[in-house]
Protein backbone atom coordinates (compact mmCIF):
# COMPACT_ATOMS: atom_id res chain seq x y z
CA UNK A 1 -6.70 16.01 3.11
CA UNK A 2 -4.83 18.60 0.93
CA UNK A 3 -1.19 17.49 -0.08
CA UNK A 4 1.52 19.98 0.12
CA UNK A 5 2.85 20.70 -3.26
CA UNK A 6 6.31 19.92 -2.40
CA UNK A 7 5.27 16.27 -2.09
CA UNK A 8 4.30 16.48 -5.58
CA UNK A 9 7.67 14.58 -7.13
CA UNK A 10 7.59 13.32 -10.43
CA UNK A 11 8.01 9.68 -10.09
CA UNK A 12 9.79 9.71 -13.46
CA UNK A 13 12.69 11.72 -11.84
CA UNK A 14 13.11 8.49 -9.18
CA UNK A 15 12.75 5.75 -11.77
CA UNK A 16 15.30 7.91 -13.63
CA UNK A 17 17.24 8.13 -10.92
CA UNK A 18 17.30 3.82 -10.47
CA UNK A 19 18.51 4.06 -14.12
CA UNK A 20 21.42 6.01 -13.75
CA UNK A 21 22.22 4.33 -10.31
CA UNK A 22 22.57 1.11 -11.61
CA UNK A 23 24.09 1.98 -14.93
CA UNK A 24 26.71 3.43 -12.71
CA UNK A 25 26.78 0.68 -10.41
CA UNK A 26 26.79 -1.77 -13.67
CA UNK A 27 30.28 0.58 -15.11
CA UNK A 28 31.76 -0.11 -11.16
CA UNK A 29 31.45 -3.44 -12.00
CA UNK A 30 32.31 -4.39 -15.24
CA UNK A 31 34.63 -1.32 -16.06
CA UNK A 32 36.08 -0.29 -13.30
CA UNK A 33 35.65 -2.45 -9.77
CA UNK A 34 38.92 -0.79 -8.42
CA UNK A 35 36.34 1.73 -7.46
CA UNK A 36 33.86 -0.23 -5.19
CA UNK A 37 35.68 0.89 -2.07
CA UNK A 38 35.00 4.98 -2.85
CA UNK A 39 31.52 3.53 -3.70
CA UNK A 40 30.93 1.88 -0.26
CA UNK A 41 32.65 4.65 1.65
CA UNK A 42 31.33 7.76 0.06
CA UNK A 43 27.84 6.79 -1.78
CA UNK A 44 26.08 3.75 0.43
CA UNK A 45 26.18 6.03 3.43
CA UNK A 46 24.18 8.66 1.55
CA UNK A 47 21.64 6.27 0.12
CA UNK A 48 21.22 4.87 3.78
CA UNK A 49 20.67 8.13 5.09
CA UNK A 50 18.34 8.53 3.03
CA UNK A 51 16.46 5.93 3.64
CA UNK A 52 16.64 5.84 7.94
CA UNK A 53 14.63 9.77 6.98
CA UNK A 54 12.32 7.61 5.09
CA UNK A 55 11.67 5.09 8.20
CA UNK A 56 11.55 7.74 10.74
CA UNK A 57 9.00 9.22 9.19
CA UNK A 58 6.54 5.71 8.99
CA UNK A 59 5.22 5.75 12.66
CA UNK A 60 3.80 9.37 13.12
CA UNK A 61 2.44 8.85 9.72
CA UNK A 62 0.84 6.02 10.28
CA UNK A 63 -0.52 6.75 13.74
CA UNK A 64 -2.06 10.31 12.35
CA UNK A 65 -3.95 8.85 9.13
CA UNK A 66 -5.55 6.22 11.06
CA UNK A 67 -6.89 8.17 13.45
CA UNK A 68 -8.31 10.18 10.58
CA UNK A 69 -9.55 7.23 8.35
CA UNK A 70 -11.15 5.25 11.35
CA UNK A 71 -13.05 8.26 12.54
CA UNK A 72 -13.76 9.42 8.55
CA UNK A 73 -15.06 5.56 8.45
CA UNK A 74 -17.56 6.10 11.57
CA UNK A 75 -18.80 9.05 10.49
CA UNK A 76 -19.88 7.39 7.47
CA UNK A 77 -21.66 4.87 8.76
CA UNK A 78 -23.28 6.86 10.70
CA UNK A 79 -25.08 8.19 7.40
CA UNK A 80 -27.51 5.65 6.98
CA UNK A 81 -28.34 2.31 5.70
CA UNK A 82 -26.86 2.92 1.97
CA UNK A 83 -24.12 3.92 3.53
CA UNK A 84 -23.72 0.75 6.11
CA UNK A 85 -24.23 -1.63 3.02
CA UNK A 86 -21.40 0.29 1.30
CA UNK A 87 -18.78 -0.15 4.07
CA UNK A 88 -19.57 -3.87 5.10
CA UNK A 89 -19.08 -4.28 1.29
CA UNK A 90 -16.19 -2.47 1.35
CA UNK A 91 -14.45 -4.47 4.29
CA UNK A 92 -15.34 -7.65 2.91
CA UNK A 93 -13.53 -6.77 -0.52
CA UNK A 94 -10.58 -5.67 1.37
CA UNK A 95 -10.89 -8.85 3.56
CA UNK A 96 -10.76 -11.21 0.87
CA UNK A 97 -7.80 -8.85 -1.12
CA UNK A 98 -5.37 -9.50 1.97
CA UNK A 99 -6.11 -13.11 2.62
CA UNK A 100 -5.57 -13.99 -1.23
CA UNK A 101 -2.70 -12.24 -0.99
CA UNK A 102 -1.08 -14.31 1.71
CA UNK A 103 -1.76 -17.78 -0.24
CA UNK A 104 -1.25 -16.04 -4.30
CA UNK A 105 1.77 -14.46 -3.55
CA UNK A 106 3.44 -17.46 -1.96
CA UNK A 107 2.18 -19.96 -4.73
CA UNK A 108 3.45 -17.18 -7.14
CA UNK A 109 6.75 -17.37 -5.77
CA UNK A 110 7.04 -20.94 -5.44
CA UNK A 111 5.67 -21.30 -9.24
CA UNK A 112 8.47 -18.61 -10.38
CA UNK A 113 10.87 -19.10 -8.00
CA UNK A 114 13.26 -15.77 -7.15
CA UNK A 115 16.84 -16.19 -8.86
CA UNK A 116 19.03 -17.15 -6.84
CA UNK A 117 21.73 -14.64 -7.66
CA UNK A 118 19.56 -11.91 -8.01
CA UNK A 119 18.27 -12.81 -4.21
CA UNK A 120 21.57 -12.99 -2.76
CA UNK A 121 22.62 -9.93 -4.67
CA UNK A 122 20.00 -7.87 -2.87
CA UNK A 123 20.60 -9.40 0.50
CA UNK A 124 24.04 -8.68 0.36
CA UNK A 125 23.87 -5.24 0.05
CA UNK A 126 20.54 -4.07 1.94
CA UNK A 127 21.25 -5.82 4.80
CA UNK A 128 17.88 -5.63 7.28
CA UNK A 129 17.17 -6.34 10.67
CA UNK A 130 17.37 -9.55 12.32
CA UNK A 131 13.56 -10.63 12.72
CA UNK A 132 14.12 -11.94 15.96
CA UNK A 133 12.89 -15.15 17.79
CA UNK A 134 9.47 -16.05 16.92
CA UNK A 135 7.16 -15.65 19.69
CA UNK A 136 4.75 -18.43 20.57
CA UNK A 137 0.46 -17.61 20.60
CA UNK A 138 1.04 -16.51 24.14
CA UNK A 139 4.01 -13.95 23.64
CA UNK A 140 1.54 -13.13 20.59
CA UNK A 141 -1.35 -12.03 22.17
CA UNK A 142 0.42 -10.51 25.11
CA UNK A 143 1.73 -8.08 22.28
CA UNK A 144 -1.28 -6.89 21.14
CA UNK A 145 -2.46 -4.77 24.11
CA UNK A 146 0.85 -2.24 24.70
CA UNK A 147 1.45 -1.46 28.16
CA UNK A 148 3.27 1.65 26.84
CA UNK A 149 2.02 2.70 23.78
CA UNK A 150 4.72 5.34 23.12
CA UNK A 151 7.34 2.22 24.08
CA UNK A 152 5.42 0.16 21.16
CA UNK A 153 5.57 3.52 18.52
CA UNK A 154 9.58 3.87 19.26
CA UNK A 155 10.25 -0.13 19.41
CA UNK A 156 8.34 0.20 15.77
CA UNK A 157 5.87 -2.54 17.37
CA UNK A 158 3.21 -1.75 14.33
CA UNK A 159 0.18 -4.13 15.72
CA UNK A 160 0.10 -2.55 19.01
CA UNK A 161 0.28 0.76 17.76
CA UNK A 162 -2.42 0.10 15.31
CA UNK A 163 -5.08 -1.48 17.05
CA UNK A 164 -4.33 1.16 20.03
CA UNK A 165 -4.99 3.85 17.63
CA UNK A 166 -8.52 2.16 16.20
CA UNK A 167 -9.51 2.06 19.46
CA UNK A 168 -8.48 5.47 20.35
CA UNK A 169 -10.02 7.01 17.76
CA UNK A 170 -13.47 4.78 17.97
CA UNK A 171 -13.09 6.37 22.13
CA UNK A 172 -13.02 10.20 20.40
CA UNK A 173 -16.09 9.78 18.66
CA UNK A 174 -17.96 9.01 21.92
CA UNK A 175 -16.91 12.39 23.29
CA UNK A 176 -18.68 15.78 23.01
CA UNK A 177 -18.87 17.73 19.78
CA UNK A 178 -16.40 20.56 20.66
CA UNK A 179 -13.59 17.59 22.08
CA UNK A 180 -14.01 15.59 19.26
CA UNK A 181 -13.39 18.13 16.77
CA UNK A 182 -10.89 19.47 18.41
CA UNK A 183 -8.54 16.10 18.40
CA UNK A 184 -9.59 15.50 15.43
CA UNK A 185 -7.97 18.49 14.07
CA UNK A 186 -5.04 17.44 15.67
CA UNK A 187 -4.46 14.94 14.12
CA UNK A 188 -5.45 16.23 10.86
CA UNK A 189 -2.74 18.91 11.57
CA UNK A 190 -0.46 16.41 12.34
CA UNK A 191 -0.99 14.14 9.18
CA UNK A 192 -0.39 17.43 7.54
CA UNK A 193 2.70 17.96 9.07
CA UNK A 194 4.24 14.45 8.42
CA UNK A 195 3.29 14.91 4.94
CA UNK A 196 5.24 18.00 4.51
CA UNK A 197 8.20 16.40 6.39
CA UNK A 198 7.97 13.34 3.94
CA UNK A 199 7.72 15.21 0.84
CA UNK A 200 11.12 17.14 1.97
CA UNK A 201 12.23 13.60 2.17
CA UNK A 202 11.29 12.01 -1.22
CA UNK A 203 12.02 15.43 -3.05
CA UNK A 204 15.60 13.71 -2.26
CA UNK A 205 14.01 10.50 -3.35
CA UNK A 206 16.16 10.90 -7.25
CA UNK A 207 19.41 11.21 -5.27
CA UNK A 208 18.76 8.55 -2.21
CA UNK A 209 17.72 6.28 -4.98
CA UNK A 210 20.66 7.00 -7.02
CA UNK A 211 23.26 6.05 -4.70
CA UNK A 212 21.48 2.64 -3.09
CA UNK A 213 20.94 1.36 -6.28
CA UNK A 214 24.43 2.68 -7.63
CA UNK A 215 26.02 0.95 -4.73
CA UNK A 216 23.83 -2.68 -5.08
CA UNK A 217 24.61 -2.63 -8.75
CA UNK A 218 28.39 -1.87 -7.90
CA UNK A 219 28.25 -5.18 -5.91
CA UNK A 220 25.50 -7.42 -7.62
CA UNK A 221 26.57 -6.28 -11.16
CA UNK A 222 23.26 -7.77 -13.88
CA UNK A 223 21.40 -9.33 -10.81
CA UNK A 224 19.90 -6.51 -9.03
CA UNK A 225 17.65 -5.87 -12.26
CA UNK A 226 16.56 -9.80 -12.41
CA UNK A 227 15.60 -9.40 -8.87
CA UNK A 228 13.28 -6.20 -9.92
CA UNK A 229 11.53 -7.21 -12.76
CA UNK A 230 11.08 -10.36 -10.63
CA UNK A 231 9.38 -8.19 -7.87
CA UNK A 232 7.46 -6.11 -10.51
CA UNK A 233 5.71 -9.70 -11.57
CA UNK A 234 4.79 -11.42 -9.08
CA UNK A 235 3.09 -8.06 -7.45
CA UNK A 236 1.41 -7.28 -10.38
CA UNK A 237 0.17 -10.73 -10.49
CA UNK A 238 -1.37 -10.73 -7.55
CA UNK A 239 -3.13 -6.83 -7.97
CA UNK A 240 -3.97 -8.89 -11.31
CA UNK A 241 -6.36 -11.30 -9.15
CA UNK A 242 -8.20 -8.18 -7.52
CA UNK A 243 -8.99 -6.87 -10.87
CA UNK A 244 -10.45 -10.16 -11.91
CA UNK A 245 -12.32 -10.56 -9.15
CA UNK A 246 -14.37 -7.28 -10.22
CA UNK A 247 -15.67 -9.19 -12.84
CA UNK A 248 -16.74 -11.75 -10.54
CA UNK A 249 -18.42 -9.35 -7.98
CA UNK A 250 -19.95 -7.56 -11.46
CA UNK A 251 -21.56 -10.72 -12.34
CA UNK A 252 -22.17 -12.90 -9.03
CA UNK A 253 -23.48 -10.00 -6.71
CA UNK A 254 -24.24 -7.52 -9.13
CA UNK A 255 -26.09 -9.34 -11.94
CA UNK A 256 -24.71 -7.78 -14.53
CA UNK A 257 -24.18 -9.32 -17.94
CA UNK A 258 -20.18 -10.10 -18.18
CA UNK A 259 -20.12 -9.08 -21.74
CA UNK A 260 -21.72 -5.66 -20.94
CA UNK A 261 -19.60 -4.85 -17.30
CA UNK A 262 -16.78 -5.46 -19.21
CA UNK A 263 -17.53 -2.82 -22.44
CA UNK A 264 -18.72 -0.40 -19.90
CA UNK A 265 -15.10 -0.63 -18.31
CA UNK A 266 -13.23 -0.19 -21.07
CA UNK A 267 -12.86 3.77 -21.01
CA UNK A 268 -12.54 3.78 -17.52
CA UNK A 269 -9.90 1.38 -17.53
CA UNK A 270 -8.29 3.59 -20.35
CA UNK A 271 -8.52 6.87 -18.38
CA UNK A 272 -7.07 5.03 -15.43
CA UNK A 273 -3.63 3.63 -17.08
CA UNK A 274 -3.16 7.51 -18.46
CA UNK A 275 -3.68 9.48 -15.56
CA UNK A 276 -2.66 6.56 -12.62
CA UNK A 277 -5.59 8.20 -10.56
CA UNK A 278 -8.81 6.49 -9.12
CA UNK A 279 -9.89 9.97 -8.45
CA UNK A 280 -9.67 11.38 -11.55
CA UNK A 281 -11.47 8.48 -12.92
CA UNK A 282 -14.33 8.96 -11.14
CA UNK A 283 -16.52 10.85 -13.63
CA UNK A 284 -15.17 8.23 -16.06
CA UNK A 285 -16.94 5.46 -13.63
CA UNK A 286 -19.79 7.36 -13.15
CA UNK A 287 -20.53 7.07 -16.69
CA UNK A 288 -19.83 3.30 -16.63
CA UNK A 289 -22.67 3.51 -13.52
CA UNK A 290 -24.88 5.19 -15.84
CA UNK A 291 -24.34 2.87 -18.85
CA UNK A 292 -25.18 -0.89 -16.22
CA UNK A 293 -28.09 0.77 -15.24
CA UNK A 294 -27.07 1.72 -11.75
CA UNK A 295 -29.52 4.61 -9.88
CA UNK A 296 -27.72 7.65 -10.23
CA UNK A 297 -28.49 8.03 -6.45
CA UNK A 298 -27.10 5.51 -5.53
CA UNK A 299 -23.61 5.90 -8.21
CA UNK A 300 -23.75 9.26 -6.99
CA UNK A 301 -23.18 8.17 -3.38
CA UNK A 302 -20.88 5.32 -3.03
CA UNK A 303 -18.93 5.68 -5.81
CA UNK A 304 -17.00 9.31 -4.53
CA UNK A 305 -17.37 6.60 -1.24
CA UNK A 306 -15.20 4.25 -2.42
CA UNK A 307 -12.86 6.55 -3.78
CA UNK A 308 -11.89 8.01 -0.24
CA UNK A 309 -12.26 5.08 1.67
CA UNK A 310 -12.08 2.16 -0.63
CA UNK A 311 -8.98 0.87 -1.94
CA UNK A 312 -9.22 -2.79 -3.40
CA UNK A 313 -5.97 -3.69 -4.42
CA UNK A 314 -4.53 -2.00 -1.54
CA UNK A 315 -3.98 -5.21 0.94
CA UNK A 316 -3.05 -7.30 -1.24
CA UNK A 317 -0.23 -5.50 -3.42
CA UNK A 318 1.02 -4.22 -0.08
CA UNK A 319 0.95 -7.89 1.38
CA UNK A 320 2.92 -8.71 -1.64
CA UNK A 321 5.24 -6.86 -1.19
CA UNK A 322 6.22 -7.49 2.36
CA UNK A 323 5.58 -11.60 1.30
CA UNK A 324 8.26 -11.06 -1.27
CA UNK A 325 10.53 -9.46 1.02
CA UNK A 326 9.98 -11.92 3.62
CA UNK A 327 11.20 -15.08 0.89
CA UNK A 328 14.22 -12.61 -0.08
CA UNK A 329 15.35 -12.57 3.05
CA UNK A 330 14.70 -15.80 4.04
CA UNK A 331 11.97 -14.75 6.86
CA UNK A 332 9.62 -17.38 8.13
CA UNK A 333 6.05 -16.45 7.49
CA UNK A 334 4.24 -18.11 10.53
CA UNK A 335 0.58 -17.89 11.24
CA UNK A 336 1.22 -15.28 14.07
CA UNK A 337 2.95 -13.29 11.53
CA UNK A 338 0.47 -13.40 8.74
CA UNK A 339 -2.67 -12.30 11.21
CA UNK A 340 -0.71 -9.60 12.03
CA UNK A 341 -0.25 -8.58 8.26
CA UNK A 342 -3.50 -9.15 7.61
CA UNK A 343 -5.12 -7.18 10.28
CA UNK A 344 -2.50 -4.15 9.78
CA UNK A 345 -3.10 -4.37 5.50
CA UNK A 346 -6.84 -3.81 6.46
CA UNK A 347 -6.82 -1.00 8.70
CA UNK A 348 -3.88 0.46 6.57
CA UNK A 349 -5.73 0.89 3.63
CA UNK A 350 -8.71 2.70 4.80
CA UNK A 351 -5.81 4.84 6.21
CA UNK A 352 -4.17 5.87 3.42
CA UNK A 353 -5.99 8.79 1.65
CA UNK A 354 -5.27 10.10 -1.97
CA UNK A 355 -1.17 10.41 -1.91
CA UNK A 356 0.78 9.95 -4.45
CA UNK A 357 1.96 6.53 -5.35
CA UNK A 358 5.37 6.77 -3.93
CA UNK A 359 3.97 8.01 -0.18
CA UNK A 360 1.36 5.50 0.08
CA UNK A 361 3.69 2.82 -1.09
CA UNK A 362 5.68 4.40 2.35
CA UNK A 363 3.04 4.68 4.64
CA UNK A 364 1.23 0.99 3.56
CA UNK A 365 3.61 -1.19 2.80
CA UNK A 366 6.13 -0.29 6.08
CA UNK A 367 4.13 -1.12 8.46
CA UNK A 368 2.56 -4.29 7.40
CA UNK A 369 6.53 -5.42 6.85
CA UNK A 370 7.47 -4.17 10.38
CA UNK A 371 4.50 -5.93 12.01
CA UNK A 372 5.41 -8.95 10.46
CA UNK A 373 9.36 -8.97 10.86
CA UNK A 374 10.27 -8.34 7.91
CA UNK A 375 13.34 -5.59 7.01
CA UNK A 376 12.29 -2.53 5.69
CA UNK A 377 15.55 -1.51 3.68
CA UNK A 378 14.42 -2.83 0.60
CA UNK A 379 11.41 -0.34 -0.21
CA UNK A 380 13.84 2.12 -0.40
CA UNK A 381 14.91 0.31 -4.01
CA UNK A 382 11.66 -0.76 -4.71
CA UNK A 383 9.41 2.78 -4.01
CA UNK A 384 11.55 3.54 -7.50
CA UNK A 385 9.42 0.60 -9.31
CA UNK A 386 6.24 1.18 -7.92
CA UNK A 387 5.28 3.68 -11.14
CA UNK A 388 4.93 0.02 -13.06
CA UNK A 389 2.69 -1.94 -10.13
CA UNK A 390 0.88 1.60 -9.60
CA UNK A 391 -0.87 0.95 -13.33
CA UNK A 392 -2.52 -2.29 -12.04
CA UNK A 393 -2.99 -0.68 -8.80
CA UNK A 394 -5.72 1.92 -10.57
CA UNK A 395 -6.40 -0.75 -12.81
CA UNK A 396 -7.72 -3.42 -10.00
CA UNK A 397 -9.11 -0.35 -7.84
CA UNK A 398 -11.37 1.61 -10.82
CA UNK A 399 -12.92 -2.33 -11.81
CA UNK A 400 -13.81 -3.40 -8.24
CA UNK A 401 -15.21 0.39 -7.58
CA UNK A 402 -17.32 0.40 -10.23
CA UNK A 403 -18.32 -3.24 -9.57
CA UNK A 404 -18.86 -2.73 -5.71
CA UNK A 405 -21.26 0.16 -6.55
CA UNK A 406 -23.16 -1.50 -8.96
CA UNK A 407 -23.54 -4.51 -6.08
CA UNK A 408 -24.74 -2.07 -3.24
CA UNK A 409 -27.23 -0.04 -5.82
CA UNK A 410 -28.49 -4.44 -6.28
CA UNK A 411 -28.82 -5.11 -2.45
CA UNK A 412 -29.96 -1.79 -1.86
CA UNK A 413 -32.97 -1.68 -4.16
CA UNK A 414 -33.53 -5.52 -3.32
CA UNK A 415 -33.98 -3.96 0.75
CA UNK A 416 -35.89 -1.31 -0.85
CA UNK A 417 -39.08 -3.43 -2.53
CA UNK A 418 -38.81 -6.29 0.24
């Protein structure tokens, strides 16, 4: 899917815009706190703005990639056998990726526990949504089959939405050729659409940054940046795991000497951090293929695979994230909640085609936080970190994509001479 080159925003220019939002906010508060009530009358309300065009934009989003990544999914497995070993690989990665996530991240944050100030800071001034009562199994399951799916897209009811989407989309590719294409060029059209619509949006992303994080600083003075580089660790510990467990696929599945997965890595890894692109490392992996040995028919094949369809660190960074939130704002994580993250992170992330960091963080992350009741105001502050996580985002991804290839091309010629 093409991206409209208005999306195309430098994610420098919204990091830069954090900068100056909270060095203003920090000169509010030290220098001047006479000022805080021009701040909260005249700035906050342009930074919420902001981000309620942001939010609106989530659903429709969501609902239109889905469609297109559940039915891109069938159609590949329709291919063949290489192409069925690929995908259960695939699934089982991502599998594992979310349900680390929801014990690492946890551990994480009990091991480095989130300051205190910096927490309260944050809370203070993005104020969420009340999470609600927490339903019971039976309220639970009741939720998961809408009885009006347009009343579960505009109650932001994410689970319902999703699953009724899966199965709408596995119920197109039973029709005839000609209906088939045709909705699926709907919603191709649509997806489009949206992603104009949110690239209008985060073109505005430098300004709608600006004044949140102006007005937080204003409030929280020093704390609001303890609570970031807080956030940036503990996600990029947990993306960290992913990436390590590409070694362990490399070696346990794969058979590859550690010593020799690892050197073969190396430039790929080093193309990755400079260009932030699993795409535009793929000739770079291709060449790792070549150098482990893998059948160029087989490299050839799944690797421009796992590129569209494959994201490895997806689940669990984007689980993170909403975990985090969840302990900022003091949101029980109950087992009913955590399925439902779990199940959404999966079927998310072989949604989410090639965008640009600060879109996918968008599209991902907000509705694995909505499904689980957690507040969505704070990726509006945090979309203007994710250039830092995003490095061992492509880091995790390019390792486990070379690593998962060189495991199918194993199984695959193990099938072959049985």
């Amino acid at each position: 899917m093409s991206l409209p080159p208005i999306a195309q925003v430098p994610a420098a220019w919204t990091f830069l815009g954090l900068l100056g939002g909270l060095g203003g906010g920090l000169a509010v508060a030290f220098a001047a706190p006479s000022v805080l009530p021009l701040v909260q009358t005249w700035v906050q309300p342009v930074g919420e703005m902001w981000l309620r065009a942001l939010q609106a934009t989530i659903v429709p989003l969501v609902a239109a990639l889905l469609f297109t990544g559940v039915t891109q999914t069938l159609a590949t497995a329709s291919a063949g056998a290489l192409s069925r070993r690929s995908l259960g690989l695939f699934l089982a990665v991502l599998a594992f990726s979310a349900s680390m996530s929801l014990i690492v991240t946890p551990a994480l944050i009990g091991l480095f526990p989130i300051p205190g100030e910096a927490g309260e800071a944050l809370r203070q001034t993005l104020v969420g949504k009340d999470a609600g009562p927490v339903p019971g199994i039976a309220d639970f399951l009741r939720s998961i089959v809408p009885t009006n799916v347009l009343d579960a897209a505009a109650n932001d009811r994410m689970l319902p939405l999703i699953l009724f989407m899966a199965v709408f989309a596995l119920a197109v590719s039973r029709l005839a050729a000609s209906q088939r294409e045709l909705m699926t060029m709907f919603f191709a059209a649509l997806a489009s659409a949206m992603l104009v619509i949110i690239g209008w949006v985060l073109a505005l992303a430098p300004l709608g940054v600006f004044a949140l994080s102006l007005a937080v600083a204003a409030q929280s003075g020093t704390a609001v940046i303890g609570a970031l580089a807080h956030y940036i660790l503990i996600v990029v510990l947990t993306g960290s795991v992913v990436m390590v467990a590409g070694y362990g696929v490399a070696v346990a599945i794969a058979r590859k000497p550690l010593g020799a997965f690892a050197r073969a890595l190396v430039p790929v890894q080093a193309f990755a951090l400079s260009t932030q692109s699993s795409l535009a490392s793929l000739p770079a992996m291709l060449g790792a293929c070549r150098q482990l040995g893998v059948r160029e028919t087989t490299a050839e094949f799944v690797m421009p695979l796992a590129v569209a369809l494959f994201r490895a660190t997806s689940p669990a960074m984007n689980l993170a994230v909403a975990v985090y939130v969840a302990h900022l704002y003091g949101v029980t994580l109950t087992p009913l909640a955590m399925i439902a993250g779990f199940t959404v992170a999966v079927l998310v992330s072989l949604s989410s085609v090639s965008l640009p960091g600060s879109i996918s963080f968008v599209a991902s992350v907000g509705p694995i936080a909505i499904a689980m009741g957690v507040p969505v105001e704070p990726l509006a502050l945090l979309v203007a970190v994710e250039v830092l996580p995003d490095l061992m985002r492509t880091l995790g991804n390019v390792t486990m994509d070379v690593a998962v290839t060189a495991a199918v091309d194993r199984r695959d010629s193990t099938a072959t001479f049985r």
